[in-house]
Protein backbone atom coordinates (compact mmCIF):
# COMPACT_ATOMS: atom_id res chain seq x y z
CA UNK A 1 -18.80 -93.03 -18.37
CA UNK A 2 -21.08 -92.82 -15.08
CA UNK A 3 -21.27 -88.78 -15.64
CA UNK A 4 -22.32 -89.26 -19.30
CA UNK A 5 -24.93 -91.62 -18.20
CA UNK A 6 -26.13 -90.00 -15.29
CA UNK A 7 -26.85 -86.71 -17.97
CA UNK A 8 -28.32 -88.92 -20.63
CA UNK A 9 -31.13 -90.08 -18.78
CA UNK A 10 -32.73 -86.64 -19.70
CA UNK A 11 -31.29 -86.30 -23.01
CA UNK A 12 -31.82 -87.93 -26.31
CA UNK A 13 -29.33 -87.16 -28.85
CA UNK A 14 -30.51 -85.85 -32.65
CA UNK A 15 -28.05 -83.14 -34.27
CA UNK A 16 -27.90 -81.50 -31.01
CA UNK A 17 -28.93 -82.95 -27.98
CA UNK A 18 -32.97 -82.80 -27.53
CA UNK A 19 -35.55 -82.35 -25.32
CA UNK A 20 -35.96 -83.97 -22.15
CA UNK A 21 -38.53 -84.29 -19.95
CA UNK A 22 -41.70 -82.77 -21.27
CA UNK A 23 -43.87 -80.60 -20.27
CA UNK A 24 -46.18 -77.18 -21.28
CA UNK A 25 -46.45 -73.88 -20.03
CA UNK A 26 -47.58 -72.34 -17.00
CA UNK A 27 -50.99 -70.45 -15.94
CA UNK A 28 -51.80 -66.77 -16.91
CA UNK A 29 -51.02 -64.97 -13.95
CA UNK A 30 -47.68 -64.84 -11.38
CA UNK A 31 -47.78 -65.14 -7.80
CA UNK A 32 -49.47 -62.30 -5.96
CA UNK A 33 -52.23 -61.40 -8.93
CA UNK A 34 -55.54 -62.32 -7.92
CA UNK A 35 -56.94 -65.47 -6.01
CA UNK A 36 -53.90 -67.95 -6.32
CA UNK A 37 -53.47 -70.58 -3.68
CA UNK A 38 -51.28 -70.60 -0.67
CA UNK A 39 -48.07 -71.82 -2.12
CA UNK A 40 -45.19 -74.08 -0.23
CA UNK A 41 -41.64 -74.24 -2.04
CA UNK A 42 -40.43 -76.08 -4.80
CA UNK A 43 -40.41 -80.06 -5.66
CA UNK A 44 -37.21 -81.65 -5.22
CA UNK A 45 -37.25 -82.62 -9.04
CA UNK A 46 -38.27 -79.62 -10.88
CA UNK A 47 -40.05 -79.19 -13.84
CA UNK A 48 -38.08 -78.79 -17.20
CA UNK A 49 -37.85 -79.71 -20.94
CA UNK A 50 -35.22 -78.44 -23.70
CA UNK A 51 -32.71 -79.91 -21.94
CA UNK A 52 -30.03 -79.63 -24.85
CA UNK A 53 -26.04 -79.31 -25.60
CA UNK A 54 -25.70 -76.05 -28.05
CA UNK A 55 -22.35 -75.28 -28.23
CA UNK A 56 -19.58 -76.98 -30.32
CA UNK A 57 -17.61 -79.67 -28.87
CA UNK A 58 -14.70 -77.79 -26.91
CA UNK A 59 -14.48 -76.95 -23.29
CA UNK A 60 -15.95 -74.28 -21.76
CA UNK A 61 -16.92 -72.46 -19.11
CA UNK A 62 -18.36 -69.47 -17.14
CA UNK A 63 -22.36 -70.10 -18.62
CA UNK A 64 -24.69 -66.93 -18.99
CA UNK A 65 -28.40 -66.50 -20.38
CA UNK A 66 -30.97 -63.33 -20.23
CA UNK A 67 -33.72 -63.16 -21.95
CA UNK A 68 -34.33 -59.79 -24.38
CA UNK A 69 -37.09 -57.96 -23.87
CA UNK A 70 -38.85 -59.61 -27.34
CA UNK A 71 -38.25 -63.00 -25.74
CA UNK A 72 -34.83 -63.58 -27.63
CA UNK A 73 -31.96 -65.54 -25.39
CA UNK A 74 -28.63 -64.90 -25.26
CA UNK A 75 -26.13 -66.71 -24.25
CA UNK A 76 -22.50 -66.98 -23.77
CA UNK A 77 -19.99 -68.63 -22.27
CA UNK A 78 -16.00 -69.00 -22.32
CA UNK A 79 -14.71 -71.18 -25.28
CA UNK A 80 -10.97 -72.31 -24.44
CA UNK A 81 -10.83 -73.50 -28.15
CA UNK A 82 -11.03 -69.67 -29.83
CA UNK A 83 -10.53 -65.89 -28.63
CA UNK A 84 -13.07 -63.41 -27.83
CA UNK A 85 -16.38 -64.06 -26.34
CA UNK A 86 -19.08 -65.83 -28.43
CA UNK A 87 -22.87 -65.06 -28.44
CA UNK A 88 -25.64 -67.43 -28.35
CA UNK A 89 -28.78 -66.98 -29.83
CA UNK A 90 -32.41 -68.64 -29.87
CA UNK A 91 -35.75 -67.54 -30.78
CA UNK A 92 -37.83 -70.18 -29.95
CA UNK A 93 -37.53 -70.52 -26.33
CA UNK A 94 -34.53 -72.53 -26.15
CA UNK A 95 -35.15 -75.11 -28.33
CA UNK A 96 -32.28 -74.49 -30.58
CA UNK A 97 -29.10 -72.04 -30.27
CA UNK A 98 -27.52 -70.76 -33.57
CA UNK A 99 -24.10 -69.19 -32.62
CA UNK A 100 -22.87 -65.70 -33.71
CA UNK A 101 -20.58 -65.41 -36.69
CA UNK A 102 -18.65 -62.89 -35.13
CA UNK A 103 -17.11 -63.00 -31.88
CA UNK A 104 -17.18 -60.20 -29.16
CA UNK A 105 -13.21 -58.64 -29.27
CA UNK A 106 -11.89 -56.50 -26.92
CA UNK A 107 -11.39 -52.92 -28.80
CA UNK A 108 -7.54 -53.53 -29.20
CA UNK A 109 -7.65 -56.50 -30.07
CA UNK A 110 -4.51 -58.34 -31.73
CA UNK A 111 -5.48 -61.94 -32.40
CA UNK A 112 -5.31 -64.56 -29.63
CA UNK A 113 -2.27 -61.83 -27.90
CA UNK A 114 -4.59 -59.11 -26.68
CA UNK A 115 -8.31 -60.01 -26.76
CA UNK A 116 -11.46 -60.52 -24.38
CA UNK A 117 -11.79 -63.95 -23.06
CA UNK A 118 -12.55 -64.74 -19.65
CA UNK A 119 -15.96 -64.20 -17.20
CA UNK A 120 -18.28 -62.81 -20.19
CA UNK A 121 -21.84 -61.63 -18.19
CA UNK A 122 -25.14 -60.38 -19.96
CA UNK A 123 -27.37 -57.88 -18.55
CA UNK A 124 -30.83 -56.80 -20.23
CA UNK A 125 -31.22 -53.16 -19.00
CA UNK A 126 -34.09 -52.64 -16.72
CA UNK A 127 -34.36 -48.84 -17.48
CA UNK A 128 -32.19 -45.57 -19.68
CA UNK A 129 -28.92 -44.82 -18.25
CA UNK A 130 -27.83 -41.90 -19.82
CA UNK A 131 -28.35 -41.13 -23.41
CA UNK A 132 -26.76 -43.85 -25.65
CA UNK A 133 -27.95 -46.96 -22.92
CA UNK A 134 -31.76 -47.41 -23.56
CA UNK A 135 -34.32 -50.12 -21.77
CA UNK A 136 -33.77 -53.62 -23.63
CA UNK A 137 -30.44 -52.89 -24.76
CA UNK A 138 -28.20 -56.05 -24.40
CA UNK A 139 -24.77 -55.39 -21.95
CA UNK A 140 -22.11 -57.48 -21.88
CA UNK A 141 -18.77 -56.80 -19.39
CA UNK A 142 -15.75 -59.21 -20.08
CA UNK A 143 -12.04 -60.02 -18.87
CA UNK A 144 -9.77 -59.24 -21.44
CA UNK A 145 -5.89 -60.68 -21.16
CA UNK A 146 -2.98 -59.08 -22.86
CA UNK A 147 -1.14 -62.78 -23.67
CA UNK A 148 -2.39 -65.96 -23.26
CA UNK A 149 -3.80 -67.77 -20.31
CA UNK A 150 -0.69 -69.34 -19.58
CA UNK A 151 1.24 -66.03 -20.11
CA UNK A 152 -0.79 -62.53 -19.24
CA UNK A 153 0.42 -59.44 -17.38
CA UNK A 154 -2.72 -57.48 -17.02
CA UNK A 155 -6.39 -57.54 -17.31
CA UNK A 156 -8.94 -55.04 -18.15
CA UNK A 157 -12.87 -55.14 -17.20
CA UNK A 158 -14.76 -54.03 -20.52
CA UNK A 159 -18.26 -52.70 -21.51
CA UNK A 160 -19.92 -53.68 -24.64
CA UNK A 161 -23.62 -52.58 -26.12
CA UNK A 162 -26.05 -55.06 -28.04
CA UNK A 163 -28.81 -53.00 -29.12
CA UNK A 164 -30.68 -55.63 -31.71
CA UNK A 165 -30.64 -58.52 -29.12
CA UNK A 166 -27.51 -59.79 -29.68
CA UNK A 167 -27.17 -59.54 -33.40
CA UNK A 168 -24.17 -57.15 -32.67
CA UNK A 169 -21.89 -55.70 -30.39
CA UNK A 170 -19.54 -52.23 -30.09
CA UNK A 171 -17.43 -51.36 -27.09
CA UNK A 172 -18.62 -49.09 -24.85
CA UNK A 173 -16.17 -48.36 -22.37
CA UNK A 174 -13.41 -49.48 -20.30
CA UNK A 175 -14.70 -49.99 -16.56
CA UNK A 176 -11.28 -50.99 -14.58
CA UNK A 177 -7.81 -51.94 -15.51
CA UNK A 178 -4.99 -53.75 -13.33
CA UNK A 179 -1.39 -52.18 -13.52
CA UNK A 180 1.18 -54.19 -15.27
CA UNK A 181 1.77 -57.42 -13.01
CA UNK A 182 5.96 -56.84 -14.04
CA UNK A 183 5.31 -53.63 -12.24
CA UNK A 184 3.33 -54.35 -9.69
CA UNK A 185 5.10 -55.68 -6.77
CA UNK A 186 3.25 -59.06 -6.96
CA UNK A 187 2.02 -61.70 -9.35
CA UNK A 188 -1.69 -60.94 -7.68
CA UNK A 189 -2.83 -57.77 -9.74
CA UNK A 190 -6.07 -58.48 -11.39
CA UNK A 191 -9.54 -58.01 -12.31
CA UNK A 192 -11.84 -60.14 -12.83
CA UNK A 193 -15.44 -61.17 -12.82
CA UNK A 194 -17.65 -58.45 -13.62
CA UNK A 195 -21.28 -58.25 -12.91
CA UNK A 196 -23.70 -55.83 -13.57
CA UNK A 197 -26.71 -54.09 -12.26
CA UNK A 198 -28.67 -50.98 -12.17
CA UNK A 199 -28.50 -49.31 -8.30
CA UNK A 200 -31.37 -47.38 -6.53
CA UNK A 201 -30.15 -43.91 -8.05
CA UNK A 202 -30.16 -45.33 -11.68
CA UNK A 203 -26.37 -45.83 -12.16
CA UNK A 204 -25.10 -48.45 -14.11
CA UNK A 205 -23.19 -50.76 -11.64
CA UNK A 206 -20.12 -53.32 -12.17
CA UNK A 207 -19.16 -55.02 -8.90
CA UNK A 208 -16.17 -57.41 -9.24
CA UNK A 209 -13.28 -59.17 -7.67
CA UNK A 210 -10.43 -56.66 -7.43
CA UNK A 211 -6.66 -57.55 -6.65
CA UNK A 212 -5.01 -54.91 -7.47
CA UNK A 213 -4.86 -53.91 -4.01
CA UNK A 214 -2.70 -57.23 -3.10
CA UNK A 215 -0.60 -55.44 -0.13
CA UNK A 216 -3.21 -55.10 2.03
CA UNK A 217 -5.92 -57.48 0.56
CA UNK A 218 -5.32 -60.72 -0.97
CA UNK A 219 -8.76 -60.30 -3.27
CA UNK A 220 -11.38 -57.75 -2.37
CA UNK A 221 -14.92 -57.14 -3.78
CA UNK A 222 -15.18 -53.51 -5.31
CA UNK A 223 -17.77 -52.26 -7.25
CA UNK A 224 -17.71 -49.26 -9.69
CA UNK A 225 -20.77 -46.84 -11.26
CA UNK A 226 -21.58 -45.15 -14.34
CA UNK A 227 -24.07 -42.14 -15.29
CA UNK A 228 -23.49 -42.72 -18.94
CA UNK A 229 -21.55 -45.89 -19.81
CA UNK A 230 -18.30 -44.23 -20.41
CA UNK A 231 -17.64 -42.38 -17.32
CA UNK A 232 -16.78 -44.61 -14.43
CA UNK A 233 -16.27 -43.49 -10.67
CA UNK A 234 -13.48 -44.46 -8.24
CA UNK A 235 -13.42 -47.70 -7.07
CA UNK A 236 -15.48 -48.45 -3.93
CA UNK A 237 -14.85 -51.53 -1.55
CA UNK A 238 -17.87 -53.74 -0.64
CA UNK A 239 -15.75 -56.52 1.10
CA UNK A 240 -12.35 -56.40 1.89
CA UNK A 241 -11.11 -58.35 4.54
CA UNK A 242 -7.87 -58.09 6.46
CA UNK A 243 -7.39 -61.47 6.79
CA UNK A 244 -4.60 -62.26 3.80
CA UNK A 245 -5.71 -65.97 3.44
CA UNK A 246 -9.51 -64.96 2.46
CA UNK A 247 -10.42 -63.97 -0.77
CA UNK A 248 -13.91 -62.95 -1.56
CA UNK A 249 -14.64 -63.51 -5.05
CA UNK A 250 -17.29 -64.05 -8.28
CA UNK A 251 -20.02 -61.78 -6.70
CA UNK A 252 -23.32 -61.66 -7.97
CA UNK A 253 -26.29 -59.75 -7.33
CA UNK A 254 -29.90 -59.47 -7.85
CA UNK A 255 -33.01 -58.10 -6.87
CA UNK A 256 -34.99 -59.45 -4.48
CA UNK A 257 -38.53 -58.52 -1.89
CA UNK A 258 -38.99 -55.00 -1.88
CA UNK A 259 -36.47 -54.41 -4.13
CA UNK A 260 -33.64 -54.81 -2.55
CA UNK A 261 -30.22 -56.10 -3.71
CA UNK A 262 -28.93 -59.23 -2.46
CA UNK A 263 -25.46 -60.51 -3.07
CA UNK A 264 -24.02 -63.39 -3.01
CA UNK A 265 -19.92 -64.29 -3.37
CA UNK A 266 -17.02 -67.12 -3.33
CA UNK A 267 -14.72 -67.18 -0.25
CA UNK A 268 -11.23 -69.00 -1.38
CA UNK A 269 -9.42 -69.16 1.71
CA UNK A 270 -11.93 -71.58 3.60
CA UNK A 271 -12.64 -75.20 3.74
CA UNK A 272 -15.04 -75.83 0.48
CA UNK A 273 -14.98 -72.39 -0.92
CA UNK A 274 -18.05 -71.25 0.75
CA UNK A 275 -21.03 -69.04 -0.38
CA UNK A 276 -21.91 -66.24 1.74
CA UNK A 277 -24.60 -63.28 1.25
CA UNK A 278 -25.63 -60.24 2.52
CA UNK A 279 -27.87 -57.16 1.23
CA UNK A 280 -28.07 -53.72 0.68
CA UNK A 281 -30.97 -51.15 0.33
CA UNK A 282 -29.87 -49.39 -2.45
CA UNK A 283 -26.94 -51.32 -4.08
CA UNK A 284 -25.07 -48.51 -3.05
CA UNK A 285 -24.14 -49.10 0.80
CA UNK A 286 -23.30 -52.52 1.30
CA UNK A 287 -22.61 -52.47 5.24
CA UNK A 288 -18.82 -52.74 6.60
CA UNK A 289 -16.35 -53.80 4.10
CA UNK A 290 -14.77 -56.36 6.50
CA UNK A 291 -18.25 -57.88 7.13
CA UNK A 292 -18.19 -60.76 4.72
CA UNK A 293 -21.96 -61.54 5.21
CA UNK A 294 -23.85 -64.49 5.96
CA UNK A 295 -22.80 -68.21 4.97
CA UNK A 296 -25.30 -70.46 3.18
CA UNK A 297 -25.49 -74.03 4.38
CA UNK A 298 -28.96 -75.88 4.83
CA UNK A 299 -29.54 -78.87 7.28
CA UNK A 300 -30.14 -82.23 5.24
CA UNK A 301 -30.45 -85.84 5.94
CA UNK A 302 -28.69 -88.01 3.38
CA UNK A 303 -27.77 -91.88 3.16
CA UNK A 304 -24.15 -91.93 3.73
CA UNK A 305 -22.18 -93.38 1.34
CA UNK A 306 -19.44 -95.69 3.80
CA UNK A 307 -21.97 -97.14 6.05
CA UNK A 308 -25.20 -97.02 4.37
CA UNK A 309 -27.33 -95.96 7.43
CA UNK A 310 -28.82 -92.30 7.27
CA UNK A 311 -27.04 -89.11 9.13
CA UNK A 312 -27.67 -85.76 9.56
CA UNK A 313 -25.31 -83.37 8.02
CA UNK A 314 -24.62 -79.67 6.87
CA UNK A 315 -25.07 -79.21 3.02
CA UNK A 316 -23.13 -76.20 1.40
CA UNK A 317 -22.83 -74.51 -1.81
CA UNK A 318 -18.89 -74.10 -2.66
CA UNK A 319 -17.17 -72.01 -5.72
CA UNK A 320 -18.59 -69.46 -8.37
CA UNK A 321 -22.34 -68.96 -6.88
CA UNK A 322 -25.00 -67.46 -9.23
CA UNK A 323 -28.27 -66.00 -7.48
CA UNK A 324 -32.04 -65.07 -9.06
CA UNK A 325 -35.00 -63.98 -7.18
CA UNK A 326 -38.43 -65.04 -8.26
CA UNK A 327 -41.89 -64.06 -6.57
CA UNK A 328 -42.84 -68.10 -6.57
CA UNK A 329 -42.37 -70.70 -4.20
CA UNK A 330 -43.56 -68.28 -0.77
CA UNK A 331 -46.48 -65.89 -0.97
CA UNK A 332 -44.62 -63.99 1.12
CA UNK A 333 -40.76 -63.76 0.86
CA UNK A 334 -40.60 -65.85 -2.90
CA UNK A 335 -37.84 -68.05 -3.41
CA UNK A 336 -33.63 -67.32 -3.66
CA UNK A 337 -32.54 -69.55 -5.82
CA UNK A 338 -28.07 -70.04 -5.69
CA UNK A 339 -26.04 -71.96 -7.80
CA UNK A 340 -22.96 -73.07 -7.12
CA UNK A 341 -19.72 -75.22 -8.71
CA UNK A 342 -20.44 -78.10 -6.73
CA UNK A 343 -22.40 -79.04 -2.91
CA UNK A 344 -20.01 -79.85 -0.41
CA UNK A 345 -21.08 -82.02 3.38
CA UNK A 346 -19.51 -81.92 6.16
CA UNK A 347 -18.22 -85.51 5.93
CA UNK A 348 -18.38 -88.07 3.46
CA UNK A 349 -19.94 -86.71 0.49
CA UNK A 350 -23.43 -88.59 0.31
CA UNK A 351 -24.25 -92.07 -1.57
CA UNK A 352 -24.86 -91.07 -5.43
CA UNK A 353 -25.52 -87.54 -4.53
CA UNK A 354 -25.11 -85.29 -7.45
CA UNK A 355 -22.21 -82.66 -7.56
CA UNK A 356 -24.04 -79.89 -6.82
CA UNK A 357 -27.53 -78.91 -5.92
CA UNK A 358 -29.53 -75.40 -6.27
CA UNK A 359 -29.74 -73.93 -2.63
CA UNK A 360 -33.14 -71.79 -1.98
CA UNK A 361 -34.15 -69.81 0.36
CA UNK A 362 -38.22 -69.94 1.09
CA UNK A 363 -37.41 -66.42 3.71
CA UNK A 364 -34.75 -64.28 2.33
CA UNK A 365 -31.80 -65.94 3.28
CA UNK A 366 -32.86 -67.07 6.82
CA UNK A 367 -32.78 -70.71 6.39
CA UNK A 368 -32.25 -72.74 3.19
CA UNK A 369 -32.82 -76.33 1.80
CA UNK A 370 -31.61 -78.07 -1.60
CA UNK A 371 -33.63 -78.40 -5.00
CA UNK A 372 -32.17 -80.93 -7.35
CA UNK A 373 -30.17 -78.80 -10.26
CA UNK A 374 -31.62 -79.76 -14.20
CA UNK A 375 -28.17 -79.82 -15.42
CA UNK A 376 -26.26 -81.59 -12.41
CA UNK A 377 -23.18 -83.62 -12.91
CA UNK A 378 -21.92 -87.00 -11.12
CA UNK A 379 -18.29 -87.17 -11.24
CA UNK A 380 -15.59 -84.72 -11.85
CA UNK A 381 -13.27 -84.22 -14.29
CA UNK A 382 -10.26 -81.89 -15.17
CA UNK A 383 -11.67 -79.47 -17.17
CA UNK A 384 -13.94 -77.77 -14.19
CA UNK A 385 -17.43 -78.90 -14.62
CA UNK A 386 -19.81 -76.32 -14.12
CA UNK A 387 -17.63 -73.48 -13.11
CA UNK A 388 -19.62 -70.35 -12.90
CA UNK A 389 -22.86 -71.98 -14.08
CA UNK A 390 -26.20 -69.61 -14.03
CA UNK A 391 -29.52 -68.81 -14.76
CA UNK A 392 -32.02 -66.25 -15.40
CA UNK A 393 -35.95 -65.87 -15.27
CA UNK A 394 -38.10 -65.04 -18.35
CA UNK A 395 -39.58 -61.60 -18.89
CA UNK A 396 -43.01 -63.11 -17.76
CA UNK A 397 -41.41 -64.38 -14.60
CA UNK A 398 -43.11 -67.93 -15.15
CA UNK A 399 -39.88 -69.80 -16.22
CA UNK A 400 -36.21 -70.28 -15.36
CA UNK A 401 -33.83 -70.44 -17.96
CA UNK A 402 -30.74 -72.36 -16.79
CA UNK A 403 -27.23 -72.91 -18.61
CA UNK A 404 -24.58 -74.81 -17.02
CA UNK A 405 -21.08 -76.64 -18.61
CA UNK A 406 -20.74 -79.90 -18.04
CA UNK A 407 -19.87 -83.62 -20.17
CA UNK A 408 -22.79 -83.89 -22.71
CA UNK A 409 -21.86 -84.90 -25.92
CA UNK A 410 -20.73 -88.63 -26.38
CA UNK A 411 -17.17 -89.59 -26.77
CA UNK A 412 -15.99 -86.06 -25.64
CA UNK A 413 -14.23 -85.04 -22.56
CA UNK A 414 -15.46 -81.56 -23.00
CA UNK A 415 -17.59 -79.49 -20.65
CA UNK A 416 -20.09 -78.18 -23.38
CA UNK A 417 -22.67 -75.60 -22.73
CA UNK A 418 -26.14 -76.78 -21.35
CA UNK A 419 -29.30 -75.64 -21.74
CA UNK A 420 -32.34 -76.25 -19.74
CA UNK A 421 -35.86 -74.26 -19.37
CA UNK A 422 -37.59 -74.90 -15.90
CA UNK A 423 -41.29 -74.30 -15.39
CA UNK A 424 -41.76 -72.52 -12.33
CA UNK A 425 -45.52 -73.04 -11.85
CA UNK A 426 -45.56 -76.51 -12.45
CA UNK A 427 -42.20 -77.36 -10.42
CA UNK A 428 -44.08 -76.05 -7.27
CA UNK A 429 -45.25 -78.62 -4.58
CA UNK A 430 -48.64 -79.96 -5.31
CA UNK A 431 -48.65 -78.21 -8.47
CA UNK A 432 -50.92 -80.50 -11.23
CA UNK A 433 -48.47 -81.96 -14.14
């Protein structure tokens, strides 16, 4: 299979799928500390080893990593093949995975009926919120179903608490719930893809896609906040359009210069399910609600695949972006890095392009260009590849831990969870190998 083959050039099988291309670790010091020289963006082909398959062979989704504050990563994904959220664990970097016993269960749950399943997202806590939530404590928010995926009438957005990296998990509270879709006046009455973050005032954050206001807004971004992790507030928009054919979605947000909060999100309702971003100060105040933001699209030149002759074109991230911030790649501004689903063109898609690309951004957003993705796929399939894929740094800030799903084990249709770790110092231009 062309997409097997296309993977398997960085990937030698052995148990689990094992390293890749090779390399060591970065210099002593970040960006910005001391003499460092003037840097200019990232290599095309970055810098990576580890690239290994560590989940079982089912299909899956929705891939998340942090890294704990003792250098543990977590990761998680959704498994189509069981209920409830599993957890991913390594100790050595990446290098291997070993896979909770236990899954994470929503706190009702009833076997496959009633249980957590979709959208699972990590957060390492930055700082104390409240009394229970301390600095390093592992958070996880989820999409719990009561039926199965075929057969649901409402969803709830959840809060669970890691506080041994991972090891195990205990609800913490219940964030947002839709009303009862047989109730509801509409078969659009959910919510769904939680994300979390800590806001200027030290609130605990989930922003999400919200539907439950389906009258007036086909899907709108909302975000609620949290003194305590058990208290939530009222629902705030952040994007709700009047249009009823858009539908902002999967939002994401990190820091970024200055420390402030860029976010990125999905718009289903135009022609490639386009990425667009726009910040706020505080996390608090993110501008209108009807302003959707800024699109990102970057001006490329490609080979075109029907005539073979070079073109200009428009290159696009489209579907379930994922955003990080690191201080390399720009003395300045650093770099944005966004994943997305797939890259779309305007036009025929390019000769033996991959399927998607990361997008960075060398001036916060301004202008962007592409960056070959570790874990990229070359054909699609039916089970998604690469929906929601993501990535975070390390605690030191030199690497960039990336997990994606995507056709990786041999004789498997499956979309299997990825693993790559991506040097950041080496992967810059004119860095020495």
């Amino acid at each position: 299979m062309k997409a097997i083959g296309k993977l398997m050039a960085g990937i030698m099988l052995s148990g689990v799928l094992a390293c890749g291309a090779a390399c060591t670790g970065g210099g002593d010091n970040p960006p910005g500390d001391g003499d460092q020289t003037p840097q200019n963006g990232f290599s095309q082909t970055l810098t990576y080893t580890d690239k290994a398959a560590f989940s079982h062979d089912a299909n899956h989704a929705y891939a998340r990593i942090v890294e704990a504050d003792d250098g543990t990563l977590i990761a998680t994904g959704e498994d189509f093949s069981d209920s409830g959220i599993p957890i991913y664990r390594s100790t050595d970097q990446g290098k291997t995975f070993t896979k909770n016993e236990e899954n994470v269960h929503d706190p009702n749950y009833e076997g496959y009926a009633f249980d957590a399943r979709w959208q699972p997202t990590l957060y390492v806590l930055p700082e104390d919120v409240g009394t229970e939530m301390k600095k390093g404590d592992i958070l996880l928010v989820a999409t719990s179903i009561d039926g199965s995926a075929e057969t649901f009438y409402q969803t709830v957005l959840n809060l669970y608490i890691s506080k041994d990296v991972g090891l195990t998990w205990s609800f913490m509270s219940e964030i947002t719930r839709s009303k009862n879709m047989a109730n509801s006046d509409g078969n659009e009455n959910g919510c769904w893809e939680g994300n979390l973050y800590v806001n200027a005032e030290g609130m605990l954050t989930c922003i999400f896609a919200d539907e439950t206001d389906h009258k007036n807004h086909s899907q709108r971004i909302a975000l609620k906040t949290t003194a305590d992790g058990k208290t939530w507030s009222e629902l705030q928009e952040v994007v709700a359009l009047d249009s009823p054919t858009q539908r902002p979605g999967m939002p994401c947000v990190t820091r970024i210069k200055d420390g402030k909060y860029l976010l990125t999100i999905e718009m289903v309702g135009e022609n490639g399910v386009p990425i667009y971003w726009k910040t706020s100060d505080d996390g608090i105040d993110w501008g209108s609600v009807t302003d959707k933001g800024t699109k990102i699209q970057a001006e490329v030149s490609v080979i075109d695949a029907i005539s073979g002759k070079e073109r200009k074109t428009t290159a696009f991230p489209g579907s379930s972006p994922f955003c990080v911030w690191t201080p390399y790649g720009n003395d300045e501004y650093g770099t944005i890095f966004v994943t997305a689903q797939r890259t779309e063109y305007a036009g025929s898609r390019p000769a033996d392009a991959a399927m998607m690309d990361f997008f960075v951004s060398y001036d916060l957003g301004a202008t962007w260009s592409l960056v070959d993705h570790p874990i990229a796929y070359y054909e699609n399939n039916n089970n998604r590849p690469a929906y929601s894929n993501s990535m975070c740094l390390s605690q030191d800030g030199k690497h960039m831990y990336v997990v994606n799903t995507v056709l990786a084990l041999e004789n498997s249709v499956n979309n299997v969870l990825v693993f790559a770790n991506v040097d950041l110092e080496k992967s810059l231009n004119g860095a020495k190998s």
